[in-house]
Protein backbone atom coordinates (compact mmCIF):
# COMPACT_ATOMS: atom_id res chain seq x y z
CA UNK A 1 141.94 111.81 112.41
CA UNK A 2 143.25 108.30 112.28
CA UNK A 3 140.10 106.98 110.86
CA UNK A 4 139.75 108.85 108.73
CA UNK A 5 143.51 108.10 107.41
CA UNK A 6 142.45 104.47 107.94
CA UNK A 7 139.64 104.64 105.22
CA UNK A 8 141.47 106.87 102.91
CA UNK A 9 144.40 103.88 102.48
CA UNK A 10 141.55 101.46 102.28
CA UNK A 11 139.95 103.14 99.69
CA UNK A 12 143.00 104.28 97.85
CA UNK A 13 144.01 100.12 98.35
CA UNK A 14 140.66 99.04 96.95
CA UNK A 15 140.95 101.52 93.93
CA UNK A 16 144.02 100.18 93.21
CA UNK A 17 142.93 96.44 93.17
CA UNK A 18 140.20 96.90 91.16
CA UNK A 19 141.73 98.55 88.69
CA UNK A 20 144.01 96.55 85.73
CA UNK A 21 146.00 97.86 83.68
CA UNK A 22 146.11 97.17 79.95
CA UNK A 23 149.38 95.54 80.34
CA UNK A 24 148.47 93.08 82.71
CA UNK A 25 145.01 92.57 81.15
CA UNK A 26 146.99 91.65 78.05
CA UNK A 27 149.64 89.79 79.72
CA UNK A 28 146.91 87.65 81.30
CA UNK A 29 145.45 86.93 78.38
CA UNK A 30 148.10 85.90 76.33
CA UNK A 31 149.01 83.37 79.42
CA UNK A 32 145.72 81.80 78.75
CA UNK A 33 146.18 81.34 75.17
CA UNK A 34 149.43 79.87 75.44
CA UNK A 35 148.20 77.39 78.15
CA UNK A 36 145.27 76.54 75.61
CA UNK A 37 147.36 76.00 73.12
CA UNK A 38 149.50 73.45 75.40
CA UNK A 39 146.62 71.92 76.13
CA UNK A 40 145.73 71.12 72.75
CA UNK A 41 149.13 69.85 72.18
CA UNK A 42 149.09 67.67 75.31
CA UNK A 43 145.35 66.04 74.19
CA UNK A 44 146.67 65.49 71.08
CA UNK A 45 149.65 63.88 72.35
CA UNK A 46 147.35 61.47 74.58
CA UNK A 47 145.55 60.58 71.38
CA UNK A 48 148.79 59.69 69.44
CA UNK A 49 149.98 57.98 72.61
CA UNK A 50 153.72 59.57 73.16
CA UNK A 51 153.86 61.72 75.84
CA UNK A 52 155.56 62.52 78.96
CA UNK A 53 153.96 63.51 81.82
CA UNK A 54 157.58 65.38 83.67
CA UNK A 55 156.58 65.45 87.27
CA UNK A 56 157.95 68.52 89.51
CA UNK A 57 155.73 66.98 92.95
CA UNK A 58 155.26 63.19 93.82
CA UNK A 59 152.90 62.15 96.45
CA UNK A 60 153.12 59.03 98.24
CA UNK A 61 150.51 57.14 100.83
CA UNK A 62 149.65 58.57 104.37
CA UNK A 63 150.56 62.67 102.62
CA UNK A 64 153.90 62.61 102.08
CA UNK A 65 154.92 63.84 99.61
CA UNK A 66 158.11 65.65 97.41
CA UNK A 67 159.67 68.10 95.63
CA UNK A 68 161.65 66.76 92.80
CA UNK A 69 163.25 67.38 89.83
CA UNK A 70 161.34 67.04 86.31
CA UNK A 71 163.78 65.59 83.95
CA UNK A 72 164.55 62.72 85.92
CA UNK A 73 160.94 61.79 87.80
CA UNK A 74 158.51 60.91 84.79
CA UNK A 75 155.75 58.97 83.45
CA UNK A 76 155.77 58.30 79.87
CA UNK A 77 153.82 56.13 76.68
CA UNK A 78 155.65 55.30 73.54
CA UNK A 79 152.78 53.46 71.25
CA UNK A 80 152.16 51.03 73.44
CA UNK A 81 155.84 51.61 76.03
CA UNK A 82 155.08 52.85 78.77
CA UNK A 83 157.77 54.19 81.29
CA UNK A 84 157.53 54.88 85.31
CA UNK A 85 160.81 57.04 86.60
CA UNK A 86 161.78 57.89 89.98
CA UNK A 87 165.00 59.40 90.76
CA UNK A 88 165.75 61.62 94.02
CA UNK A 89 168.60 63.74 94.56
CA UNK A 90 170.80 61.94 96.83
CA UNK A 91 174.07 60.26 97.05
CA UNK A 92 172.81 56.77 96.89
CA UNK A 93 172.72 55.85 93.00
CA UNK A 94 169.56 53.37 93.11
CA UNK A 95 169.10 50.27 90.46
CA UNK A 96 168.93 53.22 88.05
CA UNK A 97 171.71 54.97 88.58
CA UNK A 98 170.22 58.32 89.24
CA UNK A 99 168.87 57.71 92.65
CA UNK A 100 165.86 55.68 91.90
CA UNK A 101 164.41 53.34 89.90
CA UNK A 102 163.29 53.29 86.41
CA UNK A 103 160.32 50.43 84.93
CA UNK A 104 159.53 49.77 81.51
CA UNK A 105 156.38 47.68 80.39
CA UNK A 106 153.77 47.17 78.02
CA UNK A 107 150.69 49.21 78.39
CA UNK A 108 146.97 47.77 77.19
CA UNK A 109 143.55 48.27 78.01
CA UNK A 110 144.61 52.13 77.00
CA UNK A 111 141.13 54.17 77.60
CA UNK A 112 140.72 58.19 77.02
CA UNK A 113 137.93 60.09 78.47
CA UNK A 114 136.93 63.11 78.01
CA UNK A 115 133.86 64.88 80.06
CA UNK A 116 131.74 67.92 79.51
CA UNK A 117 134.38 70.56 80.40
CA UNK A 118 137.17 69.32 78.61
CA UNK A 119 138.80 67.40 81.55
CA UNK A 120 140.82 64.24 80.30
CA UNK A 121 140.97 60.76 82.19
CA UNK A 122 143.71 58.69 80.24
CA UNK A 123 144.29 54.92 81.76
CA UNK A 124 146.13 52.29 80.92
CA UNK A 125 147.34 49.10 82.70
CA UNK A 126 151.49 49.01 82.73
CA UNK A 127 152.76 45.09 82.79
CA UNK A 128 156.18 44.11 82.36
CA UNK A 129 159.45 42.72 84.39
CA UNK A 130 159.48 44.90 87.07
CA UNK A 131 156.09 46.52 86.99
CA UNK A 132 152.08 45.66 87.48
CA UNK A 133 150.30 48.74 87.45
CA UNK A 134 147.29 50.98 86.90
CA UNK A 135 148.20 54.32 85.37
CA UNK A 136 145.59 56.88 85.38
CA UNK A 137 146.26 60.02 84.23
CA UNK A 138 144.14 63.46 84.85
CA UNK A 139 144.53 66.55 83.17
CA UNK A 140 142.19 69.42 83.16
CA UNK A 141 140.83 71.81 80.49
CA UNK A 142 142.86 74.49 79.78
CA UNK A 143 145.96 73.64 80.71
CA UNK A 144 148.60 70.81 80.60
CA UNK A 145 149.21 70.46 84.01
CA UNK A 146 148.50 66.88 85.13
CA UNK A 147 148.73 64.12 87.73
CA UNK A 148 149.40 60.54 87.10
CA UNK A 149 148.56 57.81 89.96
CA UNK A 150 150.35 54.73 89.94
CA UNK A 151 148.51 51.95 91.27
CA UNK A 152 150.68 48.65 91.93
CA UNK A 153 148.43 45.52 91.63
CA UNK A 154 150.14 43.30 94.18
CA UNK A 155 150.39 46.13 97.38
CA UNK A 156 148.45 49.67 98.43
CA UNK A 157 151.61 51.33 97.39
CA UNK A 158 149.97 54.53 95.57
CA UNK A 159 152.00 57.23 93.88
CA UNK A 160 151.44 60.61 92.63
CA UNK A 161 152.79 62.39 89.94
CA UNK A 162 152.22 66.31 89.58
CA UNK A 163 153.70 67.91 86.68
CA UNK A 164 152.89 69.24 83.37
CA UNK A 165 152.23 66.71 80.12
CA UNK A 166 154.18 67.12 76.47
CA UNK A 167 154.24 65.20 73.81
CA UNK A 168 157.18 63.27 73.56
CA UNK A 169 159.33 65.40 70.88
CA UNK A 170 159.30 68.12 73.24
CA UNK A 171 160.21 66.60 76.22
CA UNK A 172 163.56 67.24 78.35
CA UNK A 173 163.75 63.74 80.45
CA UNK A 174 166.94 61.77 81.33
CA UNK A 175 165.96 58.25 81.85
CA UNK A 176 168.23 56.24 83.70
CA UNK A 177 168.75 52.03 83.63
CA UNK A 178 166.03 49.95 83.65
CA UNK A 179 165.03 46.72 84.72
């Protein structure tokens, strides 16, 4: 008898998954619309070089990494400004003000990929007071969720941004002092 119980809920439980409803069905699919349509904007906000890329994860050497907050930890390109923000949540203020640090520079050597699938590779090289880095940025087709890794030219120091990419007018970022 308990068997048979058994197979009835596993039927009744693979019935149920296989099944969608036209709700969800539709729900899904207007999800994937709207993240092909941010998408679009975010590519074409590469091209026209002002974007922010507003980072929600950042991932340091060795796998560490952090949850932080997007308005305040940010990558962004202005023509040909280009902006690197850090700012954790803690009582210490930082050079920035907001618990971090915050470099402006001059990007060049700007270079936009795009392969097969739709997958973008944006890099530029970020040189100014405080800052000698490669910036390469990778966001995938369908969707404007992207990751941005720092590369210092003087020291192995590697950073990762996670977050999703908007073009600049749309973007929510509070960017503290700079050097």
């Amino acid at each position: 008898m308990n068997k048979l119980i058994g197979l009835l809920c596993m039927l009744l439980f693979l019935a149920s998954c296989g099944t969608s409803s036209p709700e969800r069905m539709a729900r899904k699919a207007a999800e994937e619309v709207q993240d092909s349509l941010l998408y679009l904007q975010a590519e074409q906000a590469m091209r026209d070089r002002e974007f922010v890329l507003e980072a929600d994860r950042v991932d340091f050497r060795r796998g560490q990494y952090v949850y932080v907050t997007p308005n305040t930890n940010f990558v962004s390109l202005h023509g040909n400004k280009a902006t690197v923000q850090l700012a954790f949540n803690s009582r210490y203020a930082g050079p920035n003000g907001i618990g971090g640090i915050t470099v402006d520079g001059t990007a060049s050597n700007i270079e936009m990929k795009t392969d097969k699938k739709g997958n973008i590779t944006f890099s530029m090289q970020v040189q100014g007071v405080a800052v000698s880095a490669n910036v390469t940025l990778q966001m995938y087709a369908g969707s404007n969720r992207c990751t941005a890794t720092v590369s210092p030219n003087f020291n192995g120091n590697r950073t990762t941004f996670t977050g999703l990419l908007y073009p600049e007018s749309e973007s929510n970022v509070f960017k503290g002092r700079s050097y």
